[in-house]
PDB file of N, CA and C in Angstrom:
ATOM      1  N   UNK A   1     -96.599  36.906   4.160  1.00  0.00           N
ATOM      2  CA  UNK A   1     -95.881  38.154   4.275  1.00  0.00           C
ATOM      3  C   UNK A   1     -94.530  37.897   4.933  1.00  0.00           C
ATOM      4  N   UNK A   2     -93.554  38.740   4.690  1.00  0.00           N
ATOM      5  CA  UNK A   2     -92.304  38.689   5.168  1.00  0.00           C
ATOM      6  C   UNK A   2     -92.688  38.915   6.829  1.00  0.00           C
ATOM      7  N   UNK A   3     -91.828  38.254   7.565  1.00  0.00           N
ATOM      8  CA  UNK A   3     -92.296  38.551   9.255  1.00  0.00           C
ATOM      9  C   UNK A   3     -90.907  38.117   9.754  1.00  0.00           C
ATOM     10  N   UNK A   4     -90.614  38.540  11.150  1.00  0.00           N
ATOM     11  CA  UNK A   4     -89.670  38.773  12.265  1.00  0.00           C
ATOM     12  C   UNK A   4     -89.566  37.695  12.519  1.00  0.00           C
ATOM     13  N   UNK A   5     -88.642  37.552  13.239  1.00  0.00           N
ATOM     14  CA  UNK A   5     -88.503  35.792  14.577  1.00  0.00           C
ATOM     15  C   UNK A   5     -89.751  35.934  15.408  1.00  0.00           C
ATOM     16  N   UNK A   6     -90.708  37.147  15.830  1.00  0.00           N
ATOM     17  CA  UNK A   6     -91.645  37.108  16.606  1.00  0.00           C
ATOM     18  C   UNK A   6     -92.813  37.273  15.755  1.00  0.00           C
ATOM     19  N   UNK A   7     -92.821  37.038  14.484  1.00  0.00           N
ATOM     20  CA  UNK A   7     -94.400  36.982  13.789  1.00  0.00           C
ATOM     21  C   UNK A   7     -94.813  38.171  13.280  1.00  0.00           C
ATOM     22  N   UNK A   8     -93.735  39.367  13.569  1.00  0.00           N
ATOM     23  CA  UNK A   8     -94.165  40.657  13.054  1.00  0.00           C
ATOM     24  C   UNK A   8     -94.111  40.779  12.033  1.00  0.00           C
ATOM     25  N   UNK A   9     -94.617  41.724  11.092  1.00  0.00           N
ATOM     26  CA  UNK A   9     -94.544  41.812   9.686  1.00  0.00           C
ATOM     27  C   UNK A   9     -93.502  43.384   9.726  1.00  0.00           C
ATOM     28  N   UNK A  10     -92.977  42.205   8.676  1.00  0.00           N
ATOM     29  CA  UNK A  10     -91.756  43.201   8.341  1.00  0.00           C
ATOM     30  C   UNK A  10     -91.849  43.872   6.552  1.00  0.00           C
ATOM     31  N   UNK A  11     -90.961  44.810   6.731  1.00  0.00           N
ATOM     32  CA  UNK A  11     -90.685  45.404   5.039  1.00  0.00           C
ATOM     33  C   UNK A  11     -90.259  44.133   4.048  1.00  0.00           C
ATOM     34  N   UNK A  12     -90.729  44.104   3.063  1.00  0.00           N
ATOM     35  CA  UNK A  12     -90.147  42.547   2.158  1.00  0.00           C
ATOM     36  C   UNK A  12     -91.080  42.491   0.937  1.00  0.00           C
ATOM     37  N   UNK A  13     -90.835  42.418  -0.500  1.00  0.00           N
ATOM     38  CA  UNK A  13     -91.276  41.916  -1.616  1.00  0.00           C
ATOM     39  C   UNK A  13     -93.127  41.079  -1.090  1.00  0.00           C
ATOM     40  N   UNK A  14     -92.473  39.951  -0.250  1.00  0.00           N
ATOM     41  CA  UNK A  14     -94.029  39.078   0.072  1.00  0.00           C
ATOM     42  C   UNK A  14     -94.951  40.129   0.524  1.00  0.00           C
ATOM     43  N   UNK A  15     -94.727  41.199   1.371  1.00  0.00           N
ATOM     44  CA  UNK A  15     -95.328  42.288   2.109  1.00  0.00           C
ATOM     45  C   UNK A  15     -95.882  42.991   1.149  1.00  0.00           C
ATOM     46  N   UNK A  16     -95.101  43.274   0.601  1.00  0.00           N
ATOM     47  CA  UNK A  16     -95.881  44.388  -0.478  1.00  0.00           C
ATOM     48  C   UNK A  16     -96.934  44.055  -1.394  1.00  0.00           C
ATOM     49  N   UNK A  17     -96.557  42.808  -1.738  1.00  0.00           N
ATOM     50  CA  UNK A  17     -97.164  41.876  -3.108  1.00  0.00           C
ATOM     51  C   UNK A  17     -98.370  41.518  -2.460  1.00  0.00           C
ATOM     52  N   UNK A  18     -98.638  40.808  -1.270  1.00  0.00           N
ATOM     53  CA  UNK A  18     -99.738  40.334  -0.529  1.00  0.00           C
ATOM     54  C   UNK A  18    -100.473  41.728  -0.194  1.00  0.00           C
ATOM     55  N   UNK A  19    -100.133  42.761   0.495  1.00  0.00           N
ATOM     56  CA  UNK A  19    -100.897  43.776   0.452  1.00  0.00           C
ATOM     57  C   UNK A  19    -101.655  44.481  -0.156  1.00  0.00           C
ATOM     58  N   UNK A  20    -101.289  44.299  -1.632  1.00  0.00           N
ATOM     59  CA  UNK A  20    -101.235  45.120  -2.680  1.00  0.00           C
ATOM     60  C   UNK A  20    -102.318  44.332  -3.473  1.00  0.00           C
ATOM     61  N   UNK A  21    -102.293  42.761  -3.393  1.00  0.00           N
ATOM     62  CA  UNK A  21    -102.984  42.093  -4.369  1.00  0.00           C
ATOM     63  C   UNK A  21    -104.514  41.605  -3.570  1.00  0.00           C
ATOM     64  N   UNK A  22    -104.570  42.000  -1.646  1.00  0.00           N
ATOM     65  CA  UNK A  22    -105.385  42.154  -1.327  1.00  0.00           C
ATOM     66  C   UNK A  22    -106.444  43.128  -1.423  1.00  0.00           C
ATOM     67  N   UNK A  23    -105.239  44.470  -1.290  1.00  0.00           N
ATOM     68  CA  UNK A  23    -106.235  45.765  -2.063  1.00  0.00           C
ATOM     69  C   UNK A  23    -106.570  45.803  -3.593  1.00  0.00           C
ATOM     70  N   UNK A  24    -106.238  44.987  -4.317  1.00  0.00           N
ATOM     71  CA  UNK A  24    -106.834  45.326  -5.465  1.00  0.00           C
ATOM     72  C   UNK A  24    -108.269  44.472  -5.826  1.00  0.00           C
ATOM     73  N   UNK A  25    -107.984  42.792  -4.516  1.00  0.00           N
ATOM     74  CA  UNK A  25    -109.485  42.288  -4.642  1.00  0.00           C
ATOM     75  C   UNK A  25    -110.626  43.123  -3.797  1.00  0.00           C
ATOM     76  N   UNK A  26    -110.337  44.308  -3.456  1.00  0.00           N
ATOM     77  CA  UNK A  26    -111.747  44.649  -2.767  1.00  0.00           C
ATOM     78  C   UNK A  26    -111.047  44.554  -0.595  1.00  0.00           C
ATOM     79  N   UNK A  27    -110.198  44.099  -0.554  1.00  0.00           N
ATOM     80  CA  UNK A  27    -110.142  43.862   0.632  1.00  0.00           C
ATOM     81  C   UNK A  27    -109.072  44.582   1.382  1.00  0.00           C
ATOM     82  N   UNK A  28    -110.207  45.615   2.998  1.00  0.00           N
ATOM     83  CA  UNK A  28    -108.780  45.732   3.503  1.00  0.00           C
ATOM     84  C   UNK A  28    -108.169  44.922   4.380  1.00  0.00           C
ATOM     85  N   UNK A  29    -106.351  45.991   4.324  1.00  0.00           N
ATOM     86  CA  UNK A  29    -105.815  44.653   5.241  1.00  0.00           C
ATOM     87  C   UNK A  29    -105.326  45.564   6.423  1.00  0.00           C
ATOM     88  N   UNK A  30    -105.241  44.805   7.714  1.00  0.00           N
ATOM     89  CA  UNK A  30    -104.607  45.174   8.907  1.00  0.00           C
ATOM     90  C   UNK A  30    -103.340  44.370   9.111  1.00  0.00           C
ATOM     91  N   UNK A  31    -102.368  45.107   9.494  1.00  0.00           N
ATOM     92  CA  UNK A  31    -101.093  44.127  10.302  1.00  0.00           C
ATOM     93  C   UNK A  31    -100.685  44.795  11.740  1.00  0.00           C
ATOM     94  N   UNK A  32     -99.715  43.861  12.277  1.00  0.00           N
ATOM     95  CA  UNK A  32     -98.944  44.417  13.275  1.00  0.00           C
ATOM     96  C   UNK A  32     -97.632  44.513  12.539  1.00  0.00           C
ATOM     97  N   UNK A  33     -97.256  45.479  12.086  1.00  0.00           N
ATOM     98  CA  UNK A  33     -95.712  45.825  11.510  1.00  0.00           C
ATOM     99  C   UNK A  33     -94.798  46.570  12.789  1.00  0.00           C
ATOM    100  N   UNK A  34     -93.657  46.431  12.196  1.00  0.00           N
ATOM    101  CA  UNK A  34     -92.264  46.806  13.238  1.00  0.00           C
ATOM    102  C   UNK A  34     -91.107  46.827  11.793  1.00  0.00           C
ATOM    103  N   UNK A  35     -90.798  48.075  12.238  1.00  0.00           N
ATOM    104  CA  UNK A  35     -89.640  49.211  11.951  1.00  0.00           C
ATOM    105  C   UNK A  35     -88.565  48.275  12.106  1.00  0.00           C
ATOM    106  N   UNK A  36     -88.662  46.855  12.869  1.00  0.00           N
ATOM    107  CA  UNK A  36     -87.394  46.167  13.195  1.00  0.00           C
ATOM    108  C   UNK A  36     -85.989  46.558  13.993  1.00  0.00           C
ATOM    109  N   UNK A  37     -86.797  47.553  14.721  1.00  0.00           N
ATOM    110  CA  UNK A  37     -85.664  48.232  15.400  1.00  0.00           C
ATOM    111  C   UNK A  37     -86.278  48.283  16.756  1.00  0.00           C
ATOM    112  N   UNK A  38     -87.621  49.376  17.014  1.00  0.00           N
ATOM    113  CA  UNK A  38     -88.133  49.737  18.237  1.00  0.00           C
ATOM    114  C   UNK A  38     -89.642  49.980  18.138  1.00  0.00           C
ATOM    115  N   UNK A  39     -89.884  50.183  17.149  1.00  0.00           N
ATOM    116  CA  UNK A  39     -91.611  50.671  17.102  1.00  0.00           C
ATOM    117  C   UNK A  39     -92.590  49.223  16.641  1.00  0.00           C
ATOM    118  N   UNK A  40     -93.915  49.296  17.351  1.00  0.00           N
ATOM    119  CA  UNK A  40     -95.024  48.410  16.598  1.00  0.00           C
ATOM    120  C   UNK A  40     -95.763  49.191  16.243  1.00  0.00           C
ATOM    121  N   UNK A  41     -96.715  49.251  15.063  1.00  0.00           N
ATOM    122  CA  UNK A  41     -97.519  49.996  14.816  1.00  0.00           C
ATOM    123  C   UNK A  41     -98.646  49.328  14.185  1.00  0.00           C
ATOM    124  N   UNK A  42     -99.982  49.246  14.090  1.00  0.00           N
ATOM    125  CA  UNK A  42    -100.944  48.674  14.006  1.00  0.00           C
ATOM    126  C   UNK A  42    -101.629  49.246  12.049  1.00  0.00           C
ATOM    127  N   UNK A  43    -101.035  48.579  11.460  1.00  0.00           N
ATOM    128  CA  UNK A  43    -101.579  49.828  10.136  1.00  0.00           C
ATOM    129  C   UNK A  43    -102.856  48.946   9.289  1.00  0.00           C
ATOM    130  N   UNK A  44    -103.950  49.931   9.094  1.00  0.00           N
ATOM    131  CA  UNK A  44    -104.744  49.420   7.837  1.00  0.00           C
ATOM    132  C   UNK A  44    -104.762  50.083   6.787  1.00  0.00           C
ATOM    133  N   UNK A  45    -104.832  49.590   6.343  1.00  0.00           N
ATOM    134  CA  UNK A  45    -104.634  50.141   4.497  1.00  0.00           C
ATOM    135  C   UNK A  45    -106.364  49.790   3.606  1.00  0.00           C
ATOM    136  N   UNK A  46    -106.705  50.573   2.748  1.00  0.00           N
ATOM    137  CA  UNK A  46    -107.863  50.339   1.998  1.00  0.00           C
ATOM    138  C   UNK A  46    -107.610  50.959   0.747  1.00  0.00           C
ATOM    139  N   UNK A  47    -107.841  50.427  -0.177  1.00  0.00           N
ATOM    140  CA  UNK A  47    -107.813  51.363  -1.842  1.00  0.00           C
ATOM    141  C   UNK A  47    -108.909  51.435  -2.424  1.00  0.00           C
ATOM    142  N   UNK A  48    -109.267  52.493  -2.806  1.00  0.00           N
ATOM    143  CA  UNK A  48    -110.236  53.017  -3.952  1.00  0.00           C
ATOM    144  C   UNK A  48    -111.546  52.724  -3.319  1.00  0.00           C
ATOM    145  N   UNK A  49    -111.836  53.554  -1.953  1.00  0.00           N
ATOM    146  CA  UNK A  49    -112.847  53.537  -1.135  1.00  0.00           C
ATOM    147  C   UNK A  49    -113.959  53.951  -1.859  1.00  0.00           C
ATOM    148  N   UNK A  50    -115.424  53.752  -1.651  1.00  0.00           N
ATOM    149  CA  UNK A  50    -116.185  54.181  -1.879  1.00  0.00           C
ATOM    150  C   UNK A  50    -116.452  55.442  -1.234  1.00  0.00           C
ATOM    151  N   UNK A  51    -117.027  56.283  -2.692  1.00  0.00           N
ATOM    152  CA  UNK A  51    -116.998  57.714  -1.624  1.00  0.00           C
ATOM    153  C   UNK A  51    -118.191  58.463  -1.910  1.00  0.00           C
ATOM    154  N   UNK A  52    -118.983  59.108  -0.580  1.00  0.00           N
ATOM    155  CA  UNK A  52    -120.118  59.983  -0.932  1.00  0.00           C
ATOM    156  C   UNK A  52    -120.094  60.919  -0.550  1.00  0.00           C
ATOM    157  N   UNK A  53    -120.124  61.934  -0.996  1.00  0.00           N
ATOM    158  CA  UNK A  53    -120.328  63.617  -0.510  1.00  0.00           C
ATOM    159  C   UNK A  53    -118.704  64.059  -0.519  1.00  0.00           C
ATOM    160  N   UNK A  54    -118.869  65.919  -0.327  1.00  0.00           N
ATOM    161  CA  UNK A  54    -117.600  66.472  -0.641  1.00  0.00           C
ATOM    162  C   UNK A  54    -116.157  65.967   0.473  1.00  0.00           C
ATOM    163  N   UNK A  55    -115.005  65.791  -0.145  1.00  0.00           N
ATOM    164  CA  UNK A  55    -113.822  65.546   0.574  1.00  0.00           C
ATOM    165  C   UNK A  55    -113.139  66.346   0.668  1.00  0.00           C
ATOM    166  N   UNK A  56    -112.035  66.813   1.719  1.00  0.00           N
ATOM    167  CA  UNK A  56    -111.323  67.759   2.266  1.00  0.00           C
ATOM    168  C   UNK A  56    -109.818  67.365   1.716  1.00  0.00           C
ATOM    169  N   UNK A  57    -109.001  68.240   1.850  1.00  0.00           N
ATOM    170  CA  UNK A  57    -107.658  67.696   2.045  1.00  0.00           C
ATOM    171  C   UNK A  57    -106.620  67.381   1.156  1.00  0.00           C
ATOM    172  N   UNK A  58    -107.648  67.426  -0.328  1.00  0.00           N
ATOM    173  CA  UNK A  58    -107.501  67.127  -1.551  1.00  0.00           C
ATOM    174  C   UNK A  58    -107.438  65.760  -2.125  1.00  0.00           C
ATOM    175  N   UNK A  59    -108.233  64.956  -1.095  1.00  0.00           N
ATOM    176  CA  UNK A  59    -108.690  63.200  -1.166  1.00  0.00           C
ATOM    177  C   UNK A  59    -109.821  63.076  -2.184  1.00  0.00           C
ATOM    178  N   UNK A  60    -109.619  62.394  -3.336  1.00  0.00           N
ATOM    179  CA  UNK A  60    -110.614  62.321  -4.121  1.00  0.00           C
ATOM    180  C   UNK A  60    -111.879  60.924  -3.819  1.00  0.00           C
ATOM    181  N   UNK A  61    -110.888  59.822  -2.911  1.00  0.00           N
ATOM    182  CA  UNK A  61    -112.115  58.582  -2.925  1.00  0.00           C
ATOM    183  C   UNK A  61    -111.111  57.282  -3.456  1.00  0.00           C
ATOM    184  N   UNK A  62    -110.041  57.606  -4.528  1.00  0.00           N
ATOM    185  CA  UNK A  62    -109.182  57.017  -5.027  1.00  0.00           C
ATOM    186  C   UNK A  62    -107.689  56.556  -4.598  1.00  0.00           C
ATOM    187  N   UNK A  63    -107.489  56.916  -3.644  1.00  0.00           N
ATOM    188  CA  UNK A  63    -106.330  56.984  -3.189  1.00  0.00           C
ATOM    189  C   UNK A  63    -105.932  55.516  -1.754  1.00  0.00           C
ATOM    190  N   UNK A  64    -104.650  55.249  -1.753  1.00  0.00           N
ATOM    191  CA  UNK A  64    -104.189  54.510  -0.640  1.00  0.00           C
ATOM    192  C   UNK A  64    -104.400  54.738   0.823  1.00  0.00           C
ATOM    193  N   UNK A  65    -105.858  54.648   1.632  1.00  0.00           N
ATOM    194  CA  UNK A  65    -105.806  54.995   2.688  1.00  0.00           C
ATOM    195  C   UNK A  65    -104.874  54.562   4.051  1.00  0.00           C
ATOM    196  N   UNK A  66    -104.182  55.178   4.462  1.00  0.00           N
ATOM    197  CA  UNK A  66    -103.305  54.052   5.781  1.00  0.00           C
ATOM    198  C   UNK A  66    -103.570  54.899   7.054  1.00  0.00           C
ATOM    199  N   UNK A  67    -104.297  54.375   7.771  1.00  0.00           N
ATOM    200  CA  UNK A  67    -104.421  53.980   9.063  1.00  0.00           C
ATOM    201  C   UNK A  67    -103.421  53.599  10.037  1.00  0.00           C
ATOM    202  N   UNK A  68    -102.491  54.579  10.607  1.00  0.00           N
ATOM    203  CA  UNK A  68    -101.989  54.400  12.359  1.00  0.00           C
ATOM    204  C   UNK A  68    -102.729  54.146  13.286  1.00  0.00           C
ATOM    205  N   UNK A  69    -103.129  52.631  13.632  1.00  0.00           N
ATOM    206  CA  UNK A  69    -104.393  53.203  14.588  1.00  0.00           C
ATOM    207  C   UNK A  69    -103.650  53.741  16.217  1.00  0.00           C
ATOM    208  N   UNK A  70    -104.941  54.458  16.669  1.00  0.00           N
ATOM    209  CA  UNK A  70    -104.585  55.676  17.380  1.00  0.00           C
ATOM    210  C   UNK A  70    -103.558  57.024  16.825  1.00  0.00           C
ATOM    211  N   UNK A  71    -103.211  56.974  15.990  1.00  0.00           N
ATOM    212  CA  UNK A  71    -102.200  58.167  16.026  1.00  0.00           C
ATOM    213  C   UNK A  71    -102.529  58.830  14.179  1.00  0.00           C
ATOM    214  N   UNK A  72    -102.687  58.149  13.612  1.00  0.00           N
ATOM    215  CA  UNK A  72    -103.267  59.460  12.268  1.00  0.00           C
ATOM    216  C   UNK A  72    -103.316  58.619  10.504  1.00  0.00           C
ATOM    217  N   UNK A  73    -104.301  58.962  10.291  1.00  0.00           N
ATOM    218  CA  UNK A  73    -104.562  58.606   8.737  1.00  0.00           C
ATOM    219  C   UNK A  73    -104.460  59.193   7.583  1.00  0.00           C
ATOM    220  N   UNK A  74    -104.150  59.179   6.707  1.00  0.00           N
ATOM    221  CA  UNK A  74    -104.181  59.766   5.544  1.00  0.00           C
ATOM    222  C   UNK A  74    -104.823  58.840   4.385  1.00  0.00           C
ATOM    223  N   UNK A  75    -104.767  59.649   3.075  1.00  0.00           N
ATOM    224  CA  UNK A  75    -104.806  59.274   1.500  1.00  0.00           C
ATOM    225  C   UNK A  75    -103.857  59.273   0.706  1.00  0.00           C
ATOM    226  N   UNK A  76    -103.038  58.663   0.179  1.00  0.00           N
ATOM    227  CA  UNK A  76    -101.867  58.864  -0.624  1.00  0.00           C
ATOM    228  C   UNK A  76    -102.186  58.244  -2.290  1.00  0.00           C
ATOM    229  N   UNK A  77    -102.025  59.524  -3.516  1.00  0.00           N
ATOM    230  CA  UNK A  77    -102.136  59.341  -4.601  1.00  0.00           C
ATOM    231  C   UNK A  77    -101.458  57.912  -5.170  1.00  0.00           C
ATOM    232  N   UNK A  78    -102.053  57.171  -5.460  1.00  0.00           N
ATOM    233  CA  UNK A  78    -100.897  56.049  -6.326  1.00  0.00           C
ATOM    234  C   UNK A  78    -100.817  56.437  -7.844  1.00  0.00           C
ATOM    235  N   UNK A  79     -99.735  57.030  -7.814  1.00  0.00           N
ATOM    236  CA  UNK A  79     -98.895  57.327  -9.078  1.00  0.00           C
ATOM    237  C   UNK A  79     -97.214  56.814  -8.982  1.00  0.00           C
ATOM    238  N   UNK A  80     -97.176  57.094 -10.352  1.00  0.00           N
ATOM    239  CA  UNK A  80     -95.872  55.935 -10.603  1.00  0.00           C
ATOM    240  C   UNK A  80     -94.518  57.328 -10.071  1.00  0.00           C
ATOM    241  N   UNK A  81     -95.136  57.614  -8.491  1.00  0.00           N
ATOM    242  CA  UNK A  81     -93.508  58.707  -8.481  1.00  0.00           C
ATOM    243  C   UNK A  81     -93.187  58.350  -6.788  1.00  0.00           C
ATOM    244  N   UNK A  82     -92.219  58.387  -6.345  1.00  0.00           N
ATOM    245  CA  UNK A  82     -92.161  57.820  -5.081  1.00  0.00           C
ATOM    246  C   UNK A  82     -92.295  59.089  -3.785  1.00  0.00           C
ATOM    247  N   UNK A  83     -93.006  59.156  -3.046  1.00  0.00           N
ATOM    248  CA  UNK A  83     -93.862  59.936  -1.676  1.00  0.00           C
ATOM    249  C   UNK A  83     -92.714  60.217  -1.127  1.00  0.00           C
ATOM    250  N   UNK A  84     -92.059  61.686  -0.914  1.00  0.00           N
ATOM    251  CA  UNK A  84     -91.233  61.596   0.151  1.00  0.00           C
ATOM    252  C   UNK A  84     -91.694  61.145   1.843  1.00  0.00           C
ATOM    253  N   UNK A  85     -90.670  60.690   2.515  1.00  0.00           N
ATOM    254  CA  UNK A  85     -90.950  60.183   3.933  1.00  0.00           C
ATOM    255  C   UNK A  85     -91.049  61.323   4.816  1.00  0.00           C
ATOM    256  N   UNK A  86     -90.827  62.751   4.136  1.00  0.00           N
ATOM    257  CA  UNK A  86     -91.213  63.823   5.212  1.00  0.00           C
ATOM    258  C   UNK A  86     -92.546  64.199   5.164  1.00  0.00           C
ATOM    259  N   UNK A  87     -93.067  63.814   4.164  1.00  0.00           N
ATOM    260  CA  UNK A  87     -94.934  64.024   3.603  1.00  0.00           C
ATOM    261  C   UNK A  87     -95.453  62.791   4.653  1.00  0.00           C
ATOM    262  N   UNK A  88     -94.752  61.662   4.362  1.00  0.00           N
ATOM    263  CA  UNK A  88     -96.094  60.730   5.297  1.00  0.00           C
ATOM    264  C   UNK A  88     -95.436  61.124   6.350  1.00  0.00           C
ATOM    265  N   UNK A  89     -94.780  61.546   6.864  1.00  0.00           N
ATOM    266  CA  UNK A  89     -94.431  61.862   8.502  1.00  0.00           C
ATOM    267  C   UNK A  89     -95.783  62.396   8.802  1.00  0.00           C
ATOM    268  N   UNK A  90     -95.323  63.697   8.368  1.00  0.00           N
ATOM    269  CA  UNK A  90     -96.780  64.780   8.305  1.00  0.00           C
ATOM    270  C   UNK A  90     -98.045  64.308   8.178  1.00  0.00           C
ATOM    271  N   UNK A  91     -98.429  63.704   7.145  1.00  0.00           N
ATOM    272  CA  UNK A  91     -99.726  63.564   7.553  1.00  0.00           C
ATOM    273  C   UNK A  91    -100.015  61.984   8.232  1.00  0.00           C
ATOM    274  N   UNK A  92     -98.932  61.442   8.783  1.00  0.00           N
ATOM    275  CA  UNK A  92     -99.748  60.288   8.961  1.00  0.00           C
ATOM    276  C   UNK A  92     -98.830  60.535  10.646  1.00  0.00           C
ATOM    277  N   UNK A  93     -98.804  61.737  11.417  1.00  0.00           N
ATOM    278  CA  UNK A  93     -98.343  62.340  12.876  1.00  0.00           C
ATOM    279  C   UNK A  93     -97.295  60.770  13.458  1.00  0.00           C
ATOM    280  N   UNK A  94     -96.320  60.633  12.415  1.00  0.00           N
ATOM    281  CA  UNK A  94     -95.297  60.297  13.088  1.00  0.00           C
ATOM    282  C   UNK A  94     -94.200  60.311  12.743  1.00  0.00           C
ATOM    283  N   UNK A  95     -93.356  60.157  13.855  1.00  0.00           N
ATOM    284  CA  UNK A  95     -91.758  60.660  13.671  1.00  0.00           C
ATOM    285  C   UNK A  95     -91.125  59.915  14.377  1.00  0.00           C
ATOM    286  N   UNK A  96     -89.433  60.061  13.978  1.00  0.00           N
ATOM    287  CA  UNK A  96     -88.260  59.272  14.599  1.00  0.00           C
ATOM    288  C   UNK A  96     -87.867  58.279  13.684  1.00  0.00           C
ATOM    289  N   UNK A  97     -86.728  57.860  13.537  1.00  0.00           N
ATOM    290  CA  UNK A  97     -85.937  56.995  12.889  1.00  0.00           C
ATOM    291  C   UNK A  97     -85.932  55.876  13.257  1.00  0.00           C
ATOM    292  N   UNK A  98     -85.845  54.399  13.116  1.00  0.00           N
ATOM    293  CA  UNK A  98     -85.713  54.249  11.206  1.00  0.00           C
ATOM    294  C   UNK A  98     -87.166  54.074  11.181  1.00  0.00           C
ATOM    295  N   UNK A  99     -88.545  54.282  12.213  1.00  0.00           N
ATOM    296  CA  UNK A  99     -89.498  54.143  11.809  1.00  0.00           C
ATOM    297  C   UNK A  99     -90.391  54.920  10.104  1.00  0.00           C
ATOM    298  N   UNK A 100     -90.000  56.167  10.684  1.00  0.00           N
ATOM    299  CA  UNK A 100     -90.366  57.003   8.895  1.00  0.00           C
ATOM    300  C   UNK A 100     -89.761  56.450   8.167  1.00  0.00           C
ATOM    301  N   UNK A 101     -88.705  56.244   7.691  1.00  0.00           N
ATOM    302  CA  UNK A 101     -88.047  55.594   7.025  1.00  0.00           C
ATOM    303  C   UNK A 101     -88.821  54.370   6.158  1.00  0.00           C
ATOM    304  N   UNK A 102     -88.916  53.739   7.064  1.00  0.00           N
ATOM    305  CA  UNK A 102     -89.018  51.936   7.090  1.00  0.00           C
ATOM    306  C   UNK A 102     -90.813  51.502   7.032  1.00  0.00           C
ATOM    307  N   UNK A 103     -91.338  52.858   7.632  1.00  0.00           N
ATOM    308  CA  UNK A 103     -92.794  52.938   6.929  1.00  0.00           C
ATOM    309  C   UNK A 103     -92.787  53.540   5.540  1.00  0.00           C
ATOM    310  N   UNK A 104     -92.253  54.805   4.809  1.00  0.00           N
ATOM    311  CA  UNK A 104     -92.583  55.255   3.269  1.00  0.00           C
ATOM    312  C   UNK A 104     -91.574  54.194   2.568  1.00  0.00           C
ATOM    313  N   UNK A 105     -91.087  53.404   3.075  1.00  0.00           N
ATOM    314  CA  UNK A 105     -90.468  52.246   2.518  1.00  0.00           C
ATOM    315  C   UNK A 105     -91.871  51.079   2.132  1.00  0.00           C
ATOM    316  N   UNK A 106     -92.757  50.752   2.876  1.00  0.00           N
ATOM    317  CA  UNK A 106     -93.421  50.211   2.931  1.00  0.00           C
ATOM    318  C   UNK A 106     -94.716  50.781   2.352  1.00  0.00           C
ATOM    319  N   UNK A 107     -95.123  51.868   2.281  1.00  0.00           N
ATOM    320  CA  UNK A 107     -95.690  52.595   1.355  1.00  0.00           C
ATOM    321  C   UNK A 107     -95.284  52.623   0.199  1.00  0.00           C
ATOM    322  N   UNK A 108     -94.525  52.985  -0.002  1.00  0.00           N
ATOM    323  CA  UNK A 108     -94.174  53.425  -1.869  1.00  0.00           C
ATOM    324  C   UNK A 108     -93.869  52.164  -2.433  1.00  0.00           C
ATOM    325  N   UNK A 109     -93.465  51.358  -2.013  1.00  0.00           N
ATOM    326  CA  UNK A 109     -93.318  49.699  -2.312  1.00  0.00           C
ATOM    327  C   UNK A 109     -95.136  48.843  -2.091  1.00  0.00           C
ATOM    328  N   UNK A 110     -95.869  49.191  -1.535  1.00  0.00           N
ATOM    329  CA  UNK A 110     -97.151  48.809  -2.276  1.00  0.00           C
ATOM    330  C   UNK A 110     -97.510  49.557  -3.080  1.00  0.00           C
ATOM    331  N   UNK A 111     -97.775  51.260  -3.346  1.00  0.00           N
ATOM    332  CA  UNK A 111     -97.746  51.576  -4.326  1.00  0.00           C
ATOM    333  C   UNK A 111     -97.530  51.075  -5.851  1.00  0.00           C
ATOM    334  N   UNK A 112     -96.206  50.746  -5.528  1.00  0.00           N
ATOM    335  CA  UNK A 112     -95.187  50.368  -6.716  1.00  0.00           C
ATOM    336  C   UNK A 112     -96.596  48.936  -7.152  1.00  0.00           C
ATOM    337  N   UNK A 113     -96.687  48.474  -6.280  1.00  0.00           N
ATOM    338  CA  UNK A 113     -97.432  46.727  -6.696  1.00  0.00           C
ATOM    339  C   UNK A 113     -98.725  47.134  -7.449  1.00  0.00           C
ATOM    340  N   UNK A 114     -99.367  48.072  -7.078  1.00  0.00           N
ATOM    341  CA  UNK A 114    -100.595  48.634  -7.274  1.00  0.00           C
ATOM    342  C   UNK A 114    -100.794  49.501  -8.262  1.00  0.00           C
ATOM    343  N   UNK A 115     -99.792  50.272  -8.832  1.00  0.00           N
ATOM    344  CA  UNK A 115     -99.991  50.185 -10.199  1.00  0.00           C
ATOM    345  C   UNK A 115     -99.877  49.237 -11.245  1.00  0.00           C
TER     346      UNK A 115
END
C-alpha cells in the first residue's frame, strides 16, 4: 500500500488496488490511515457480508462496510457513481478538513477497484 515516511497508509492507486482485491478474496482489511495532514484513523472495511435477519438503514448485506473504530460505521452501495463526502461525513460521524475529503477520496477510489 501507498504509506507516509512514518508507515502510515496513505491515499494512492497501491491503496485502493490492495484493498479492493483483498475484499473481493473474502478478506477484511484494517489500516492505520492519515489524512496526511493531522488525523489517524483506524478503518476496517468488509464487502458483501454475510447477512441474517431484517436490516435497518436501507443496508441490504451487499454493500462496502467501513468502520471508524470508536467513532461510526456505515454501508456504502458500490455502484459505478461517486458518494458525495457530505454523505460519508454523516454517516460515518466525522468532520473537518482535509480529513472528509481525503477519506471519500479513499472510498470512492476502492469502490472504483471493486466494480
Amino acid at each position: 500500500m501507498n504509506k507516509d515516511k512514518y508507515g502510515e497508509i496513505i491515499n494512492g492507486n497501491k491503496t485502493y488496488l490492495e484493498i479492493a482485491d483483498a475484499l473481493k478474496a473474502g478478506t477484511s482489511v484494517i489500516i492505520g490511515w492519515t489524512d496526511e495532514r493531522y488525523t489517524h484513523l483506524d478503518l476496517l472495511f468488509n464487502y458483501m457480508a454475510y447477512r441474517e435477519g431484517m436490516l435497518q438503514r436501507g443496508l441490504r448485506g451487499n454493500e462496502l462496510y467501513v468502520s471508524i473504530i470508536s467513532l461510526g460505521a456505515f454501508g456504502f452501495d458500490v455502484k459505478d457513481r461517486e458518494i458525495h463526502e457530505g454523505y460519508i461525513s454523516e454517516k460515518l460521524n466525522i468532520h473537518g478538513e482535509p480529513t472528509v475529503s481525503k477519506l471519500a477520496e479513499l472510498i470512492n477510489n476502492i469502490i472504483k477497484e471493486l466494480i
